[in-house]
Protein backbone atom coordinates (compact mmCIF):
# COMPACT_ATOMS: atom_id res chain seq x y z
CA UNK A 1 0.32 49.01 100.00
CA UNK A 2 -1.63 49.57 96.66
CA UNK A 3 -2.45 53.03 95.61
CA UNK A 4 -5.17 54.29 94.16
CA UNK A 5 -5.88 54.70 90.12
CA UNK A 6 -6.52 58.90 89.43
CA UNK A 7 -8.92 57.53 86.77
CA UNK A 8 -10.32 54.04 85.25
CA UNK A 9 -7.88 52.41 83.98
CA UNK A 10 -5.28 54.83 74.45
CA UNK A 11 -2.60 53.63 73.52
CA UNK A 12 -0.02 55.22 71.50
CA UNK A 13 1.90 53.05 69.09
CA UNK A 14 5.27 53.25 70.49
CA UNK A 15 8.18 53.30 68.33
CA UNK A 16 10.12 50.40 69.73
CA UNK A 17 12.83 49.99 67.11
CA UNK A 18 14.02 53.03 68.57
CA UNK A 19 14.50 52.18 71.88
CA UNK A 20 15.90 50.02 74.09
CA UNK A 21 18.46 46.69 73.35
CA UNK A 22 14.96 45.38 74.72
CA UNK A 23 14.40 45.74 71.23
CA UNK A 24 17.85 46.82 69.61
CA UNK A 25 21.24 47.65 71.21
CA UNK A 26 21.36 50.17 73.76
CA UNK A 27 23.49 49.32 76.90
CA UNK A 28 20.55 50.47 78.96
CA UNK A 29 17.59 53.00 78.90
CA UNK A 30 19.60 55.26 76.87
CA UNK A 31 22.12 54.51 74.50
CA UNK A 32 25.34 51.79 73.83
CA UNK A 33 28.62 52.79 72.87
CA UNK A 34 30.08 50.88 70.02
CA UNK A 35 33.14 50.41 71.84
CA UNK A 36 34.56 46.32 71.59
CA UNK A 37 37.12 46.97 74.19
CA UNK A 38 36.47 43.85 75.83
CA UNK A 39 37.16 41.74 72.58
CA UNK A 40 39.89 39.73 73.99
CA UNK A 41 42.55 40.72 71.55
CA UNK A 42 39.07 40.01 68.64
CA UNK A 43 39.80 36.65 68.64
CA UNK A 44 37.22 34.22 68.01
CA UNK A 45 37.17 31.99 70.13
CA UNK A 46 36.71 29.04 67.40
CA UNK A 47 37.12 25.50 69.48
CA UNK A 48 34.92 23.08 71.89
CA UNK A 49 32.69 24.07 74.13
CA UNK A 50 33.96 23.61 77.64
CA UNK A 51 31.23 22.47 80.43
CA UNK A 52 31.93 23.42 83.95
CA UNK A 53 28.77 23.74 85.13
CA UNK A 54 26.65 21.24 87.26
CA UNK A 55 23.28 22.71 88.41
CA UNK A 56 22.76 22.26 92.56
CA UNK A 57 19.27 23.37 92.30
CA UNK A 58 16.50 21.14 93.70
CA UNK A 59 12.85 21.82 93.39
CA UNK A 60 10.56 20.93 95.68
CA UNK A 61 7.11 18.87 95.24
CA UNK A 62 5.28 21.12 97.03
CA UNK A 63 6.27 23.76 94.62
CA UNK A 64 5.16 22.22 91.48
CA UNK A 65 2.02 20.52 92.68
CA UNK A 66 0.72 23.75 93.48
CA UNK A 67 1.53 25.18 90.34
CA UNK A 68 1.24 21.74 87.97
CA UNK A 69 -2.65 22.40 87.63
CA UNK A 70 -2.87 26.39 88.26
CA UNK A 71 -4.52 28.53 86.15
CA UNK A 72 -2.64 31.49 84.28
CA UNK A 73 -4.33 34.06 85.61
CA UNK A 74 -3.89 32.77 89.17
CA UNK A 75 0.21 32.46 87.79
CA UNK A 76 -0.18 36.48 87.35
CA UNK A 77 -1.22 37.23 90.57
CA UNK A 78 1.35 35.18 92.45
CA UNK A 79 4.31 36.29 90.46
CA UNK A 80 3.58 39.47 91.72
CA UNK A 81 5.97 42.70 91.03
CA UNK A 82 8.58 41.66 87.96
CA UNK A 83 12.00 42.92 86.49
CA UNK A 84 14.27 42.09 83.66
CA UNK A 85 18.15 41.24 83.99
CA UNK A 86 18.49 43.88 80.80
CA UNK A 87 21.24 43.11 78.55
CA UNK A 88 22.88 40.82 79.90
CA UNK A 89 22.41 37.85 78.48
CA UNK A 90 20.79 38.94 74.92
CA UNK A 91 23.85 40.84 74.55
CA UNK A 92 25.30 40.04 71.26
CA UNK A 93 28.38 41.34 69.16
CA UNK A 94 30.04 39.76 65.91
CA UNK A 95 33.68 40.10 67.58
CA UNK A 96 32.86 36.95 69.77
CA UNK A 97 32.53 34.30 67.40
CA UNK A 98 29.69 31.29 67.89
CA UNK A 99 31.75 28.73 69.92
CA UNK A 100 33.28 30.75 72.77
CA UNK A 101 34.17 28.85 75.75
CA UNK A 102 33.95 31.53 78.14
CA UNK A 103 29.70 32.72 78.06
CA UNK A 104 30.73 35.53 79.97
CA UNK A 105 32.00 37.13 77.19
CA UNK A 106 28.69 37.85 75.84
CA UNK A 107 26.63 38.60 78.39
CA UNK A 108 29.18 41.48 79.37
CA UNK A 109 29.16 42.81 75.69
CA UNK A 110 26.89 45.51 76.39
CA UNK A 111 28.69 46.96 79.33
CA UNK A 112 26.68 45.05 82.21
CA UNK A 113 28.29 43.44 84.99
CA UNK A 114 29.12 39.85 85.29
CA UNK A 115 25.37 37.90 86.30
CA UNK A 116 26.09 36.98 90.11
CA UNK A 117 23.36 35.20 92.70
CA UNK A 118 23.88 38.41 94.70
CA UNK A 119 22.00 40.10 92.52
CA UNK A 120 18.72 38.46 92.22
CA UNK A 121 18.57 38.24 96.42
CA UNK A 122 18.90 42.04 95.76
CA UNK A 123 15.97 42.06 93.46
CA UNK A 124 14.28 39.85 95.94
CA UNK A 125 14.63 42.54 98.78
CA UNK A 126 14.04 45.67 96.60
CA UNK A 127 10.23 43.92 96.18
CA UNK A 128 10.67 41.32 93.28
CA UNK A 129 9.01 38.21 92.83
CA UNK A 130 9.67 37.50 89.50
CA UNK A 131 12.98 38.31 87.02
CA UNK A 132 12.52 38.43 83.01
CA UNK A 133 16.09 36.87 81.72
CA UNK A 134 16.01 37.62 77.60
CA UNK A 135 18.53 35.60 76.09
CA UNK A 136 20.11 36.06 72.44
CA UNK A 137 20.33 31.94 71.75
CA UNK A 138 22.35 32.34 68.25
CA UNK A 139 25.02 33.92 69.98
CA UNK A 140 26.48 30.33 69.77
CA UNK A 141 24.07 28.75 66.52
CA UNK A 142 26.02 29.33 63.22
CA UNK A 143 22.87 29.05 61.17
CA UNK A 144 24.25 30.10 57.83
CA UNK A 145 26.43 27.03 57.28
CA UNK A 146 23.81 25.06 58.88
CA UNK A 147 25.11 24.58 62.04
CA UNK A 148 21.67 25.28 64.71
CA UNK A 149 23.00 23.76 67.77
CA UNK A 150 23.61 25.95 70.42
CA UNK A 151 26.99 26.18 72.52
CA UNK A 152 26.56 23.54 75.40
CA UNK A 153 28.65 26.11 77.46
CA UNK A 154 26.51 29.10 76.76
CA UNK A 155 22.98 27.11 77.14
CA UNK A 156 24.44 26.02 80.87
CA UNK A 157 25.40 29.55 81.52
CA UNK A 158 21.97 30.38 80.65
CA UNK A 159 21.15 27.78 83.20
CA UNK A 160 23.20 28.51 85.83
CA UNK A 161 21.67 31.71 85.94
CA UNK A 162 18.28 30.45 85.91
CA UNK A 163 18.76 28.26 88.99
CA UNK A 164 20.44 31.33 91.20
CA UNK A 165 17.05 32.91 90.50
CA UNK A 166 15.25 30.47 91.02
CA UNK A 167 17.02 29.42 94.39
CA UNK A 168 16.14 33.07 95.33
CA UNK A 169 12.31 31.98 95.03
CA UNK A 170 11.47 34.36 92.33
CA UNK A 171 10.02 32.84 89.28
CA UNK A 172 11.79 33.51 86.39
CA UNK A 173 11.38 34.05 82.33
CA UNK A 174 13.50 33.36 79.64
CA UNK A 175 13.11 33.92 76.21
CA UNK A 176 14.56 34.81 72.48
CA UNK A 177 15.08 38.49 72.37
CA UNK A 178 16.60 40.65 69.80
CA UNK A 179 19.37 38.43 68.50
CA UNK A 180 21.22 39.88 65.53
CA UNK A 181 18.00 40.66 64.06
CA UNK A 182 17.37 37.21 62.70
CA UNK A 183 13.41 37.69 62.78
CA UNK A 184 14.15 39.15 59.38
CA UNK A 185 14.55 35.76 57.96
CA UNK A 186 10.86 35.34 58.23
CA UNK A 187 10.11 37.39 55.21
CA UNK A 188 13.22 36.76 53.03
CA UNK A 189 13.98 33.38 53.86
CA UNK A 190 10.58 31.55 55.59
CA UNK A 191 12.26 27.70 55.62
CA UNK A 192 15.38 29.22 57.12
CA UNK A 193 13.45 31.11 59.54
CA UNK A 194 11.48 28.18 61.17
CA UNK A 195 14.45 26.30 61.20
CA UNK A 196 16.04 28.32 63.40
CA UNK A 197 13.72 28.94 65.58
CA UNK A 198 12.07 25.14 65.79
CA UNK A 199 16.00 23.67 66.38
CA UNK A 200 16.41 26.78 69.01
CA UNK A 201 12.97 25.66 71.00
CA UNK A 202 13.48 22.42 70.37
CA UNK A 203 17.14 22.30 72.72
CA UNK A 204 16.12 25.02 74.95
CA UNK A 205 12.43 22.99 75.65
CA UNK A 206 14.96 19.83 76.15
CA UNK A 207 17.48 20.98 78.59
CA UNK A 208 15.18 22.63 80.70
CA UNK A 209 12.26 20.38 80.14
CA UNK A 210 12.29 19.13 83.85
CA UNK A 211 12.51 22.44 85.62
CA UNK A 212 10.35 23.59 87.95
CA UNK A 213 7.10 25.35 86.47
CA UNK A 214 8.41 28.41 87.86
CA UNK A 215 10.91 28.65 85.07
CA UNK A 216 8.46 29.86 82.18
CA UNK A 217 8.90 30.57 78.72
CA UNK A 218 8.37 32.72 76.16
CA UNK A 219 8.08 32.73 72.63
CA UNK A 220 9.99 35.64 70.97
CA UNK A 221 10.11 39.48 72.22
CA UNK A 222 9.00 42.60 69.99
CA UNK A 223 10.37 41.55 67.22
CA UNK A 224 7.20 39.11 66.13
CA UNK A 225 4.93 41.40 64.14
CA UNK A 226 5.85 44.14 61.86
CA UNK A 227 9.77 43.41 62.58
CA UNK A 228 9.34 40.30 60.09
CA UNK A 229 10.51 42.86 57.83
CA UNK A 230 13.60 43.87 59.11
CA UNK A 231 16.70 44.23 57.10
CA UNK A 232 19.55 42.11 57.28
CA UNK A 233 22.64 43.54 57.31
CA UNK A 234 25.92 42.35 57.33
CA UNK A 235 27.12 45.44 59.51
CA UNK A 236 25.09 43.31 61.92
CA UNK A 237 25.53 39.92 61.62
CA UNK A 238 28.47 38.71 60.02
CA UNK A 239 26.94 35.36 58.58
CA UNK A 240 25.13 37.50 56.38
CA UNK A 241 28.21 37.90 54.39
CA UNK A 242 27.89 37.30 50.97
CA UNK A 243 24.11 37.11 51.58
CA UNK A 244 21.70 39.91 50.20
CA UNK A 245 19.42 40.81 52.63
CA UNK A 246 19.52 44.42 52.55
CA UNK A 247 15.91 45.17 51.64
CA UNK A 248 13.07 45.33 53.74
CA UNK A 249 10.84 42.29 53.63
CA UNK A 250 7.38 42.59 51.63
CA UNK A 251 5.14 40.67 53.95
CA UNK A 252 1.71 42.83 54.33
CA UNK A 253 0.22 43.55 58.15
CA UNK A 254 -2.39 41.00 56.90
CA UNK A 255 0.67 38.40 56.50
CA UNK A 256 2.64 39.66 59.51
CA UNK A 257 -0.26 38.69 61.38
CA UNK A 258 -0.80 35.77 60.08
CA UNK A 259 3.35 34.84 60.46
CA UNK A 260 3.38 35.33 64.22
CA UNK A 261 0.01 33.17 64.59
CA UNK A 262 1.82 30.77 62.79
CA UNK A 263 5.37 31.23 64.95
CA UNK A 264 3.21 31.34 68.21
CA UNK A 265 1.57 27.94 67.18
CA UNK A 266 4.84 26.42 66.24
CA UNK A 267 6.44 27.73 70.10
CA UNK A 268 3.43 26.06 71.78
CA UNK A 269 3.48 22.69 69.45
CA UNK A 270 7.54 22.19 70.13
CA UNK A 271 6.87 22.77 73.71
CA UNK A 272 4.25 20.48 74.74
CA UNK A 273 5.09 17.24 72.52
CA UNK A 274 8.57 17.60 74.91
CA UNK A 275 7.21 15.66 78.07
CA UNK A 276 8.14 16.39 81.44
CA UNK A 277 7.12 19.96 82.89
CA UNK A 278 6.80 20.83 79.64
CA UNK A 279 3.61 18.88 79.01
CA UNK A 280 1.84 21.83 81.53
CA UNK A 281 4.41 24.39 81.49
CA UNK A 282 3.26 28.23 81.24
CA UNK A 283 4.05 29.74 78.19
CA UNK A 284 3.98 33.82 77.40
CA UNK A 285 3.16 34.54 73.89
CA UNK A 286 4.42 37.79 72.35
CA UNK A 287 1.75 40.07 71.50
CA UNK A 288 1.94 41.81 68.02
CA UNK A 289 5.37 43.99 68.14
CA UNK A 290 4.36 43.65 72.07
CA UNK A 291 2.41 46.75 71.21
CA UNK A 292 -0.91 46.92 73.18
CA UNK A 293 -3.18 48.78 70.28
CA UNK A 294 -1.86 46.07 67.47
CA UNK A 295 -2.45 43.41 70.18
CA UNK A 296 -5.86 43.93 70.45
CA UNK A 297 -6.63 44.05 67.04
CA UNK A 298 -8.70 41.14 65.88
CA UNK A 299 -6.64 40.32 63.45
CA UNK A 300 -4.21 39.33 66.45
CA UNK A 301 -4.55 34.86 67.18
CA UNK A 302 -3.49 33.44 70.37
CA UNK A 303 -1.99 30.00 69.21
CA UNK A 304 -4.58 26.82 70.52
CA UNK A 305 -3.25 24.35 73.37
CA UNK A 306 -5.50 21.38 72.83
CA UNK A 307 -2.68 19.27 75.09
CA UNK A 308 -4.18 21.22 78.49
CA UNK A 309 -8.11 21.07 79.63
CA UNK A 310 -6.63 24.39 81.99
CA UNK A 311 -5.31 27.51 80.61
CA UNK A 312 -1.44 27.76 80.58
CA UNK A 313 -0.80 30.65 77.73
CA UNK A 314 -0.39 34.10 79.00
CA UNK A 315 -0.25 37.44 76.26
CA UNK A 316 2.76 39.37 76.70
CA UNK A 317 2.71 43.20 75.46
CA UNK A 318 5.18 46.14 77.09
CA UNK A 319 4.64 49.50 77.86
CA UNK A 320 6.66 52.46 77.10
CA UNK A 321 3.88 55.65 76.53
CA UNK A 322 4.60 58.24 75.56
CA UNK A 323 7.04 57.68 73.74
CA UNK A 324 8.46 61.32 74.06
CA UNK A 325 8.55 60.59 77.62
CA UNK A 326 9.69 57.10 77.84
CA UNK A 327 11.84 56.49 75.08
CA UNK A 328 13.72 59.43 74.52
CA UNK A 329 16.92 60.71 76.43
CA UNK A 330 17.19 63.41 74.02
CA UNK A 331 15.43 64.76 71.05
CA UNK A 332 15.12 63.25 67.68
CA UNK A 333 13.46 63.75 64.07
CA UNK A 334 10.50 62.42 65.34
CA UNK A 335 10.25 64.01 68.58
CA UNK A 336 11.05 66.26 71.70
CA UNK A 337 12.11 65.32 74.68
CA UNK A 338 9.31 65.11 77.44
CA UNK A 339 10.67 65.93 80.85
CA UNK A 340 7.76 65.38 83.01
CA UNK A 341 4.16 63.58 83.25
CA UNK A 342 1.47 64.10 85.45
CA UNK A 343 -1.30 65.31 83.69
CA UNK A 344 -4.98 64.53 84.25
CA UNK A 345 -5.20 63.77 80.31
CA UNK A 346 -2.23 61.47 80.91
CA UNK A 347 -3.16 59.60 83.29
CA UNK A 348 -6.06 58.85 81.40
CA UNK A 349 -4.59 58.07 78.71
CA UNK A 350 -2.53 55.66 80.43
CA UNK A 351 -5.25 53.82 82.45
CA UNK A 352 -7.19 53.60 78.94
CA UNK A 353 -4.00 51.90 77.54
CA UNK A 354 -3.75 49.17 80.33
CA UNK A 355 -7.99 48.56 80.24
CA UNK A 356 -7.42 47.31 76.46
CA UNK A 357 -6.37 44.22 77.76
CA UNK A 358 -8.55 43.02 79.69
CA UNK A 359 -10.29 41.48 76.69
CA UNK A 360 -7.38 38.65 76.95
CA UNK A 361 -8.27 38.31 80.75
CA UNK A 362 -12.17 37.65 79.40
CA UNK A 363 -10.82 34.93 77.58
CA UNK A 364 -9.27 33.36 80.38
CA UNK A 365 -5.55 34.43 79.34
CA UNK A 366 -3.27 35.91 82.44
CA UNK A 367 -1.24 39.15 81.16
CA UNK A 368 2.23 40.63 81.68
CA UNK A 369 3.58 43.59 80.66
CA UNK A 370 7.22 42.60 79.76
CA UNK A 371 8.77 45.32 79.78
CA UNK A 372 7.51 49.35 80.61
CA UNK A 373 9.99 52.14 82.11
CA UNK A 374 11.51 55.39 81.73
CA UNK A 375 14.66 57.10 79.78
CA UNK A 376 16.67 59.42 82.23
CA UNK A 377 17.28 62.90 80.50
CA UNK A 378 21.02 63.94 80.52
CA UNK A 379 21.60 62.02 83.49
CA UNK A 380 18.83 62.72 85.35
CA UNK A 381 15.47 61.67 86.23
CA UNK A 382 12.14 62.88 84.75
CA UNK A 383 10.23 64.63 86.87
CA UNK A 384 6.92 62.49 87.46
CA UNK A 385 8.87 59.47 87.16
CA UNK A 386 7.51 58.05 90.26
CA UNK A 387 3.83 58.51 90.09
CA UNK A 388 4.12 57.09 86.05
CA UNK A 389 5.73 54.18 87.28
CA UNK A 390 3.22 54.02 90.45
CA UNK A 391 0.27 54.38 87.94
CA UNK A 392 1.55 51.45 86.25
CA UNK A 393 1.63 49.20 89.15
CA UNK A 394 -1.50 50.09 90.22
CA UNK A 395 -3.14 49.35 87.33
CA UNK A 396 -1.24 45.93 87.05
CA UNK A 397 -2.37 45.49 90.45
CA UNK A 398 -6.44 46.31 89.41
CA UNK A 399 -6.21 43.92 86.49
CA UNK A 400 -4.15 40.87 87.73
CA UNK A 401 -1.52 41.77 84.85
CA UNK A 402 2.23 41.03 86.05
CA UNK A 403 4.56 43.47 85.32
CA UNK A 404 8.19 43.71 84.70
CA UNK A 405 11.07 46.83 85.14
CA UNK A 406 13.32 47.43 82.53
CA UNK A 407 16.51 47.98 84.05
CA UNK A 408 20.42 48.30 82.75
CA UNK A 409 21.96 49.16 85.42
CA UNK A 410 20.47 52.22 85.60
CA UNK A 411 18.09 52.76 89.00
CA UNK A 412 18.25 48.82 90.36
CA UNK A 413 22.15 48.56 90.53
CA UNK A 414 23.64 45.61 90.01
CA UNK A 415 27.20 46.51 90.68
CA UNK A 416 29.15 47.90 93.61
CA UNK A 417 25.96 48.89 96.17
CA UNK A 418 23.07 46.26 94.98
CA UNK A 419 19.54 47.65 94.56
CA UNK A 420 17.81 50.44 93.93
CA UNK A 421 20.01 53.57 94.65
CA UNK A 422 17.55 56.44 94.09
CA UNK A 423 15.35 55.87 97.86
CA UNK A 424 11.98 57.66 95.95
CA UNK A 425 12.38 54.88 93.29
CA UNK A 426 13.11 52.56 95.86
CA UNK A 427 10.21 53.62 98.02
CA UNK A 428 7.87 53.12 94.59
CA UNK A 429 8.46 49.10 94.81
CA UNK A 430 8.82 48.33 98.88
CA UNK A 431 6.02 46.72 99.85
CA UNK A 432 4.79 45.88 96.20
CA UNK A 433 5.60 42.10 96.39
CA UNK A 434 2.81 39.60 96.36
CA UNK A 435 3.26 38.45 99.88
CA UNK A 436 3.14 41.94 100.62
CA UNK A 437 0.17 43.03 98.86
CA UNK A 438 -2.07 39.57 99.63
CA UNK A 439 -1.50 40.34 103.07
CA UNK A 440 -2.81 43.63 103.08
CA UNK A 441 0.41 45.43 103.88
């Protein structure tokens, strides 16, 4: 059942290198301990790549003829209510080595359980339609002595994942997220930078080329936009040994807007010379840092996809405002802890924030908010958690933009009990499914 918006539906700029491993390294909404426990002794791991797995999915006609010549905004409204599998598989840690033979390793390196089919049926019954999977692809791609190929092992872990949600019917995402802060490349190394990432799309747009077109993709994740900066440091990454990348990039916001129109292009150009599903495949473009306010600044270019008479690119921004609110689980230089919301000035502020982008739906563009959620504070919930993260849906729900949880383990369980173990959380997303809310439910 949809609730009603307080108010019509500004937007902060939210400081997302602070955050979440949706953007840096925290094992959930809060923080990651540096703890390697799990290293296996630190070994390496150095060897082949051992392939056990054989994908039993089957997609159906009926499926993809439906979706082979839908629109993007009609996409948006069917995938409904979304959330990501949080790091999990974009987990990434130097102790692991590039060539592991066990992909578990990583995607527990963060402290989240083993990925199991259980849990995306549990997603489907807490009110899902759709799951967000970010992946960290150079886990496995020794780039700095010029190896780009990706672990055959790890890319059909990646898969095997995909299919259990997809066998679950929920439409799924994957995408390049985080990643040892590689994205720095882009302004100290430009060459090595598009190699990367045109040999990563390149295998990833191969392999899963002839999946259903409910497996979309998407280009990058906050860090395309001012992140083309970044530092590089060895602390971090250690194939940056023995190479200096410890200052920031010089690229202006003039060029880092011109860089991701020229990354998006190069995402949508790989993609669609690929054949198969590809050819007509959705794709979500990152929005500038994902930030709505630098999104809609005309200086922002969605790439061009002269290969479709339809429109198959969808904008992807996230939402995490305030900050003070969202972000934080306890206070910092830049801020105090906000322990509740409800406010007539911010809910206004919120349903201003969301009514930016409907200048992309104008355009013909669908919209999904990748990511939005809230920090606990010292263990505990915020007060007004509920009604910020109803006011969300409802305003995803006015403006046909798809939105996605981000989750660690933290309210949607996905260990011991499955699902959401908080019932007023819970109670936020039953009944917020598509078929749910199409049927008037």
């Amino acid at each position: 059942m949809k609730s009603k918006l307080l108010f019509k539906p500004l937007g902060l700029a939210i400081f997302f290198s602070l955050f979440l491993m949706a953007c840096s390294n925290s094992a959930d909404i809060e923080s990651i301990s540096d703890d390697n426990s799990g290293s296996s002794d630190g070994n390496n791991f150095h060897g082949p790549a051992i392939s056990t797995y054989t994908s039993t999915y089957t997609y159906t006609s009926v499926e993809d003829s439906d979706l082979e010549n839908m629109e993007a905004q009609q996409l948006t409204k069917i995938m409904g209510n979304g959330i990501n599998l949080g790091n999990t598989m974009e987990a990434t840690n130097n102790w692991i080595g590039y060539d592991s033979s066990d992909a578990s390793v990583y995607e527990t390196a963060w402290g989240q359980p083993t990925t199991t089919q259980a849990m995306f049926a549990a997603m489907k019954e807490a009110g899902f339609d759709s799951v967000r999977i970010p992946v960290a692809w150079t886990n496995t791609m020794d780039w700095s002595n010029g190896d780009f190929e990706i672990n055959e092992n790890y890319m059909e872990r990646v898969a095997q994942v995909v299919d259990w949600a997809l066998e679950e019917d929920l439409f799924v995402m994957i995408n390049d997220h985080w990643d040892y802060q590689w994205w720095g490349l882009f302004s100290h190394d430009e060459e090595l930078a598009f190699e990367i990432y045109e040999n990563m799309w390149s295998q990833i747009g191969q392999y899963f080329k002839d999946y259903s077109y409910k497996l979309i993709f998407e280009g990058g994740n906050e860090e395309l936009g001012s992140r083309f900066n970044d530092k590089l440091d060895s602390s971090v990454d250690s194939r940056l040994t023995g190479i200096d990348y410890s200052s920031s990039g010089s690229l202006s916001t003039s060029d880092c807007y011109k860089m991701i129109t020229k990354v998006t292009q190069k995402f949508v150009d790989i993609i669609r010379t690929q054949g198969g599903n590809n050819a007509k495949r959705f794709l979500l473009i990152p929005g500038y840092d994902t930030d709505i306010g630098r999104t809609v600044s005309s200086a922002y270019k969605m790439p061009t996809d002269s290969s479709n008479s339809i429109q198959k690119l969808i904008i992807s921004v996230h939402y995490y405002s305030p900050a003070t609110y969202c972000i934080l689980s306890q206070d910092v230089s830049w801020g105090q802890v906000a322990t509740d919301w409800g406010s007539s000035s911010e809910y206004t502020s919120m349903n201003s924030d969301f009514k930016k982008m409907v200048s992309f739906i104008d355009k013909g563009y669908g919209v999904i908010i990748g990511e939005y959620g809230v920090a606990k504070y010292n263990g505990s919930k915020k007060d007004g958690m509920e009604e910020w993260l109803t006011n969300v849906l409802d305003n995803c729900d006015a403006y046909n933009y798809c939105p996605f949880l981000w989750d660690c383990n933290t309210f949607f369980k996905k260990s011991g009990t499955l699902g959401f173990t908080d019932s007023d959380v819970a109670s936020v997303y039953s009944g917020r499914n598509y078929a749910s809310e199409s049927s008037g439910e």
